[in-house]
PDB file of N, CA and C in Angstrom:
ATOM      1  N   UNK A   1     106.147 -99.157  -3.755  1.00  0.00           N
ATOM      2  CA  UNK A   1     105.926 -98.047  -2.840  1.00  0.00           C
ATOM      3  C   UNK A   1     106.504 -96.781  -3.461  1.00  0.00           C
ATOM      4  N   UNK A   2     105.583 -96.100  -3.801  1.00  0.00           N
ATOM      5  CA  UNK A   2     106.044 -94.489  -3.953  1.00  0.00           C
ATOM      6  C   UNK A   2     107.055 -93.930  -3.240  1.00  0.00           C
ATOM      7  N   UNK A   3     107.994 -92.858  -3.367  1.00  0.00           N
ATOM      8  CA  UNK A   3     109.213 -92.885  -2.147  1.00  0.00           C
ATOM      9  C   UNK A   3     108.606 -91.638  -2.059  1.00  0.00           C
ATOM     10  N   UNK A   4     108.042 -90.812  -2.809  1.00  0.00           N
ATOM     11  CA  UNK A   4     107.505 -89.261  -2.759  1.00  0.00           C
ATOM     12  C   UNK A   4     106.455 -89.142  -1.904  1.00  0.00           C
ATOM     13  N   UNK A   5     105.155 -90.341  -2.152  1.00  0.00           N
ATOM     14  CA  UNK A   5     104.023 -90.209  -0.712  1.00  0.00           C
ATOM     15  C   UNK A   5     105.168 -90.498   0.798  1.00  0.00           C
ATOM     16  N   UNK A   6     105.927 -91.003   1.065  1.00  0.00           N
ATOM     17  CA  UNK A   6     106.700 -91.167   2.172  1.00  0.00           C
ATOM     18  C   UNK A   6     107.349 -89.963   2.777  1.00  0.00           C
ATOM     19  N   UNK A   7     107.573 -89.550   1.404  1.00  0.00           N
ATOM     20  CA  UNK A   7     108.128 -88.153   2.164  1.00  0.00           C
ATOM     21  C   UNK A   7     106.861 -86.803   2.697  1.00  0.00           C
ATOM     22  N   UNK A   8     106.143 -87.162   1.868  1.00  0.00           N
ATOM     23  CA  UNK A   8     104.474 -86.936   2.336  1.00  0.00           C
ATOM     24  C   UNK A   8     104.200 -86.916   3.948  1.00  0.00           C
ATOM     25  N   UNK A   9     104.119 -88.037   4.051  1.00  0.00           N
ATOM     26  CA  UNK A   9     103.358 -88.830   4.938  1.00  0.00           C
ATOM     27  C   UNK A   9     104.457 -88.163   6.324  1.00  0.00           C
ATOM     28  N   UNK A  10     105.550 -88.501   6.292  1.00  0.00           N
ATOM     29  CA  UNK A  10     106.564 -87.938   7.541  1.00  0.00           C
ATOM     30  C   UNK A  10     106.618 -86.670   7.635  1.00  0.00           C
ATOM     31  N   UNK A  11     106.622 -85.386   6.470  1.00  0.00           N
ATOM     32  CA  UNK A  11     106.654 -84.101   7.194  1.00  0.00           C
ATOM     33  C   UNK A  11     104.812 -83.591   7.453  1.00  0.00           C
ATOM     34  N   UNK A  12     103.867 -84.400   6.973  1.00  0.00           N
ATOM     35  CA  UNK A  12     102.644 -84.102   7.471  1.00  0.00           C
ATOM     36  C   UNK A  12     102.390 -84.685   8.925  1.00  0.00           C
ATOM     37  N   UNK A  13     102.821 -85.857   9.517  1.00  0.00           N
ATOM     38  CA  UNK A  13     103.282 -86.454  10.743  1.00  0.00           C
ATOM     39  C   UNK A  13     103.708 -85.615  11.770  1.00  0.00           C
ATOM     40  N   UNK A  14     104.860 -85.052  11.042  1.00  0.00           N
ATOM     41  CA  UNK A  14     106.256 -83.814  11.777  1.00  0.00           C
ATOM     42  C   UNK A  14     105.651 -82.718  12.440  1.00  0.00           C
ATOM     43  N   UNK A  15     104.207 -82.212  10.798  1.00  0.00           N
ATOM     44  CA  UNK A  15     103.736 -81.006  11.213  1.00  0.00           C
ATOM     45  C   UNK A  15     102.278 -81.084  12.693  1.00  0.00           C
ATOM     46  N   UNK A  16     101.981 -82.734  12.397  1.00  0.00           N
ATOM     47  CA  UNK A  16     100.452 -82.918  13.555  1.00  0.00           C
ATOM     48  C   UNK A  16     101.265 -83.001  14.635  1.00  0.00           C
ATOM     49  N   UNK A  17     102.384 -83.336  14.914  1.00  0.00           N
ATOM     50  CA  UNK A  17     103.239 -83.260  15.941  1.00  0.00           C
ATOM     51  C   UNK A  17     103.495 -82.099  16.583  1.00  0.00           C
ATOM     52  N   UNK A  18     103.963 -81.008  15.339  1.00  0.00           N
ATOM     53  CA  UNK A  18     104.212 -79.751  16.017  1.00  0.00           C
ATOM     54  C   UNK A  18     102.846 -79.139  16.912  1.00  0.00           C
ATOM     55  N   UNK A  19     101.479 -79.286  15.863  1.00  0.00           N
ATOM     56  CA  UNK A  19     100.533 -78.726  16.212  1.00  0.00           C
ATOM     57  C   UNK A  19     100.157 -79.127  17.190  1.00  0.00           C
ATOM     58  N   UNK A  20     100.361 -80.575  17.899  1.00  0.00           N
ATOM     59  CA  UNK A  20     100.334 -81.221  19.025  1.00  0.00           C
ATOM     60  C   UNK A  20     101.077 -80.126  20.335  1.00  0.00           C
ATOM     61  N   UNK A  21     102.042 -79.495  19.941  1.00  0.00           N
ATOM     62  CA  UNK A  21     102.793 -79.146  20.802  1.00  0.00           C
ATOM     63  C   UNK A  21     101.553 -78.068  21.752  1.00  0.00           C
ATOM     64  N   UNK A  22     101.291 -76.955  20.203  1.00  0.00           N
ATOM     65  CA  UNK A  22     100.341 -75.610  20.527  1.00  0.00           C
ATOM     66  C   UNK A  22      98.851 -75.980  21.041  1.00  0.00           C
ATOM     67  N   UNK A  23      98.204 -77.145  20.473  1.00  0.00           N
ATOM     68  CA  UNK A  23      96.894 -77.763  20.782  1.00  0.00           C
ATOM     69  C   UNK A  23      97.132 -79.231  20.655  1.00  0.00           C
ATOM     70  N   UNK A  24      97.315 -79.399  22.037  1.00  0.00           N
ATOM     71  CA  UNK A  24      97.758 -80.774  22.680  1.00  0.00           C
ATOM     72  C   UNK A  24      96.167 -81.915  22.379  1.00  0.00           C
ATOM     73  N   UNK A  25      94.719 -80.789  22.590  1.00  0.00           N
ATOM     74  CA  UNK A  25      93.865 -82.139  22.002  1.00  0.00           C
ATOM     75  C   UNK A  25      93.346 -82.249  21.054  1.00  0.00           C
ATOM     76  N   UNK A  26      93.355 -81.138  19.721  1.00  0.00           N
ATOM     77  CA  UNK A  26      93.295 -81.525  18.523  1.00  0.00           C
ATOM     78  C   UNK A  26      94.449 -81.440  17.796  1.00  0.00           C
ATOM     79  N   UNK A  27      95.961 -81.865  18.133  1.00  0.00           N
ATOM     80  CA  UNK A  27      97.032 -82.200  18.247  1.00  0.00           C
ATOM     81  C   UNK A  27      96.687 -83.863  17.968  1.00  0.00           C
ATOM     82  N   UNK A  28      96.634 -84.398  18.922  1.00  0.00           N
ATOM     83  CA  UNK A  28      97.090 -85.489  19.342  1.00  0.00           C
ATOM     84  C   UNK A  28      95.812 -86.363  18.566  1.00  0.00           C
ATOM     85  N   UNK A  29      94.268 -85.951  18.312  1.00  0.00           N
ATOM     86  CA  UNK A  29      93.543 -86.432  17.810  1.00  0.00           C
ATOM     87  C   UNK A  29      94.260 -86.393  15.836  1.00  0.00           C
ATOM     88  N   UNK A  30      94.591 -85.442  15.262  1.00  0.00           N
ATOM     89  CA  UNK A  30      95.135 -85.609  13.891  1.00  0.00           C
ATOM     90  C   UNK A  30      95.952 -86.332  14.143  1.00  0.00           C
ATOM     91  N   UNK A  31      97.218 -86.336  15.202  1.00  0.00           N
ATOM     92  CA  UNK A  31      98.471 -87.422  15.025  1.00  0.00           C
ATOM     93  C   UNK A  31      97.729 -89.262  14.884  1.00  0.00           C
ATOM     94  N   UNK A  32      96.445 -89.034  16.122  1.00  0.00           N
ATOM     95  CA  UNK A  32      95.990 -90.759  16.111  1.00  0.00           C
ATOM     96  C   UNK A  32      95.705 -90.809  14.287  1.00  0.00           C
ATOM     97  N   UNK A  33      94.787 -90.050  14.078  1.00  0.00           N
ATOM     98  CA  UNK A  33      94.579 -90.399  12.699  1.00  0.00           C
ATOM     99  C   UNK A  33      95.136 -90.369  11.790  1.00  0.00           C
ATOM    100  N   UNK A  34      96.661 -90.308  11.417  1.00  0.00           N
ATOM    101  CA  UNK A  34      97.818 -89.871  10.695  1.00  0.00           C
ATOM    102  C   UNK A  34      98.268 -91.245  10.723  1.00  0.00           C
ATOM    103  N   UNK A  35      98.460 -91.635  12.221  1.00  0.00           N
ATOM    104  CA  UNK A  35      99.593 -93.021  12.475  1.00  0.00           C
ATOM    105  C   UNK A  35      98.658 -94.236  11.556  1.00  0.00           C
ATOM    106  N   UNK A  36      98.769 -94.747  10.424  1.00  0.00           N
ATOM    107  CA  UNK A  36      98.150 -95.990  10.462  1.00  0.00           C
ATOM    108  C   UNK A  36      99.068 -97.091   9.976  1.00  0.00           C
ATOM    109  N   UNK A  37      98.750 -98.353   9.835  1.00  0.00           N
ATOM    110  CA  UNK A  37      99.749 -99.193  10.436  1.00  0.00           C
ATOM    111  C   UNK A  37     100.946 -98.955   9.593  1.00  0.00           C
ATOM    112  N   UNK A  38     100.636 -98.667   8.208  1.00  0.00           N
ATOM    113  CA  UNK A  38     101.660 -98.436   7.117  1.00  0.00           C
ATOM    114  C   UNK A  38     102.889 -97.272   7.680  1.00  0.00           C
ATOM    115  N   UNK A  39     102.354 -96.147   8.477  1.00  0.00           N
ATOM    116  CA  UNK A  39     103.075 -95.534   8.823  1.00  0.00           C
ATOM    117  C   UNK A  39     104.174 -95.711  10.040  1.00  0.00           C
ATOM    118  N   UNK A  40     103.272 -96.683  11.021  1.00  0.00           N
ATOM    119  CA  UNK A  40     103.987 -97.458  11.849  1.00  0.00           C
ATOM    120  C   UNK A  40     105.129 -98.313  11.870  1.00  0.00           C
ATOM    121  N   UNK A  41     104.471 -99.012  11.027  1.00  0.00           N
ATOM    122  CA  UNK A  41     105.599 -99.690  10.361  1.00  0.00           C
ATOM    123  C   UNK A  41     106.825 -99.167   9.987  1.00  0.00           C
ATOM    124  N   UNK A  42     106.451 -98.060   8.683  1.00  0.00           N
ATOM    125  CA  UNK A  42     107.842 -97.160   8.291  1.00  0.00           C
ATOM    126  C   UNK A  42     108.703 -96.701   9.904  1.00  0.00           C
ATOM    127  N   UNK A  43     107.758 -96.315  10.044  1.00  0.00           N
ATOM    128  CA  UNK A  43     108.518 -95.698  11.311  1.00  0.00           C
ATOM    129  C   UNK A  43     109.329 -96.508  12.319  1.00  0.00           C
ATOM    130  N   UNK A  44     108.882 -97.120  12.525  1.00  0.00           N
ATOM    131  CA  UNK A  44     109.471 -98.482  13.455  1.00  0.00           C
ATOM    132  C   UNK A  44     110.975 -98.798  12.539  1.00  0.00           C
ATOM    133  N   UNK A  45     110.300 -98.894  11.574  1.00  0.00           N
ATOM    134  CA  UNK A  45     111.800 -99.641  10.540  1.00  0.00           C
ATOM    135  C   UNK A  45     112.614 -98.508  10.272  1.00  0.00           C
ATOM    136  N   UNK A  46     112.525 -97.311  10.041  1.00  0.00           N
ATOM    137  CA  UNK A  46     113.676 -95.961  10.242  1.00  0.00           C
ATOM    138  C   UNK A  46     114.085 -96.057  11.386  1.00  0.00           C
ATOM    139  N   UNK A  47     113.635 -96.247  12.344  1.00  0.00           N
ATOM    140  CA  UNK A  47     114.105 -96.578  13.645  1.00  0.00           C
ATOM    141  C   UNK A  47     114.772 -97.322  13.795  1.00  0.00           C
ATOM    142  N   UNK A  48     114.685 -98.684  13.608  1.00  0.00           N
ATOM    143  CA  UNK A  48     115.537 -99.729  13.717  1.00  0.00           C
ATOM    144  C   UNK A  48     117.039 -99.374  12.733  1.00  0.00           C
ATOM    145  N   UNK A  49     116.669 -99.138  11.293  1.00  0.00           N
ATOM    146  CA  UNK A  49     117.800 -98.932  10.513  1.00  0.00           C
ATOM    147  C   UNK A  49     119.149 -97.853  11.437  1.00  0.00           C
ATOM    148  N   UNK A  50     118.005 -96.962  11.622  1.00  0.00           N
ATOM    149  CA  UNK A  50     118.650 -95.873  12.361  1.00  0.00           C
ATOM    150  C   UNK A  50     119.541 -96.097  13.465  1.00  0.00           C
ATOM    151  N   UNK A  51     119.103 -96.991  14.670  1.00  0.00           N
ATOM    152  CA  UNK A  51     119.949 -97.742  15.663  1.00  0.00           C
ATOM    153  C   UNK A  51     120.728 -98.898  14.724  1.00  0.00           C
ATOM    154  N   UNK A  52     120.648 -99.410  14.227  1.00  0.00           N
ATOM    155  CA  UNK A  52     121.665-100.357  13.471  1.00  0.00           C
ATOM    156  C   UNK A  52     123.054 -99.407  13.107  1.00  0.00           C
ATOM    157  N   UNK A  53     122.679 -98.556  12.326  1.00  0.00           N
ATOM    158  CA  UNK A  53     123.646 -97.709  11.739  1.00  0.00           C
ATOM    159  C   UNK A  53     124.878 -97.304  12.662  1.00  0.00           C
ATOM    160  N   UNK A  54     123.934 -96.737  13.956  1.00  0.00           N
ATOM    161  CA  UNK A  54     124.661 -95.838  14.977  1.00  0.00           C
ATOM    162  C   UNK A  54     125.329 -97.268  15.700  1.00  0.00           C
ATOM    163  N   UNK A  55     124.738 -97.994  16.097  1.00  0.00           N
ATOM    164  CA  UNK A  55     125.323 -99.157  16.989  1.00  0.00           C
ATOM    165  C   UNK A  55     126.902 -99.482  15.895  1.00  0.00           C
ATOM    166  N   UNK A  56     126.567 -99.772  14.600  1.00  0.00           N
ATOM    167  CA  UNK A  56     127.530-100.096  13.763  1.00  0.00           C
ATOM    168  C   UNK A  56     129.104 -98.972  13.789  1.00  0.00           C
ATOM    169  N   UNK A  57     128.069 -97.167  13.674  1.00  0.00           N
ATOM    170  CA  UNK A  57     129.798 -96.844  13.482  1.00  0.00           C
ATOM    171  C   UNK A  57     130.253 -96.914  14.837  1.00  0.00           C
ATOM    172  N   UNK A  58     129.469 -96.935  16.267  1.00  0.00           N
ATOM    173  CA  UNK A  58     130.259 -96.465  17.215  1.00  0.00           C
ATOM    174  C   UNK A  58     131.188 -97.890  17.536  1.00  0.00           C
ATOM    175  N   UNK A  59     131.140 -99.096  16.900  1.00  0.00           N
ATOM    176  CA  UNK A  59     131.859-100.038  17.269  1.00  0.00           C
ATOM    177  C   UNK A  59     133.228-100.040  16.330  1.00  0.00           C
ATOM    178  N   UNK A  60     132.803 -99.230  15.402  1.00  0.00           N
ATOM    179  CA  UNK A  60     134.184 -98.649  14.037  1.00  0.00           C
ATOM    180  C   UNK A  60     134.999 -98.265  14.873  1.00  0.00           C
TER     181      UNK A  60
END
């Protein structure tokens, strides 16, 4: 896995998101077509890492 398309892929995500904000229905139509499972995935799993982490220091 490339680590450079990843970083790709999340601030082009970031930005159909924003545009989501200003045009909520061709917003939300680029975000469907952005999410595919590969990205899901990542995402899900930054997520999880992400709560692991935090669950971990607040028990430090």
């Amino acid at each position: 896995m490339n680590l450079g398309k990843v970083g790709d892929m999340v601030v082009g995500t970031a930005g159909d998101l924003a545009g989501a904000v200003v045009d909520p229905r061709a917003g939300m139509g680029k975000l469907r077509s952005a999410l595919t499972s590969r990205a899901v995935i990542t995402l899900t799993a930054g997520l999880l890492v992400g709560y692991l982490v935090a669950r971990s220091k607040r028990r430090s």
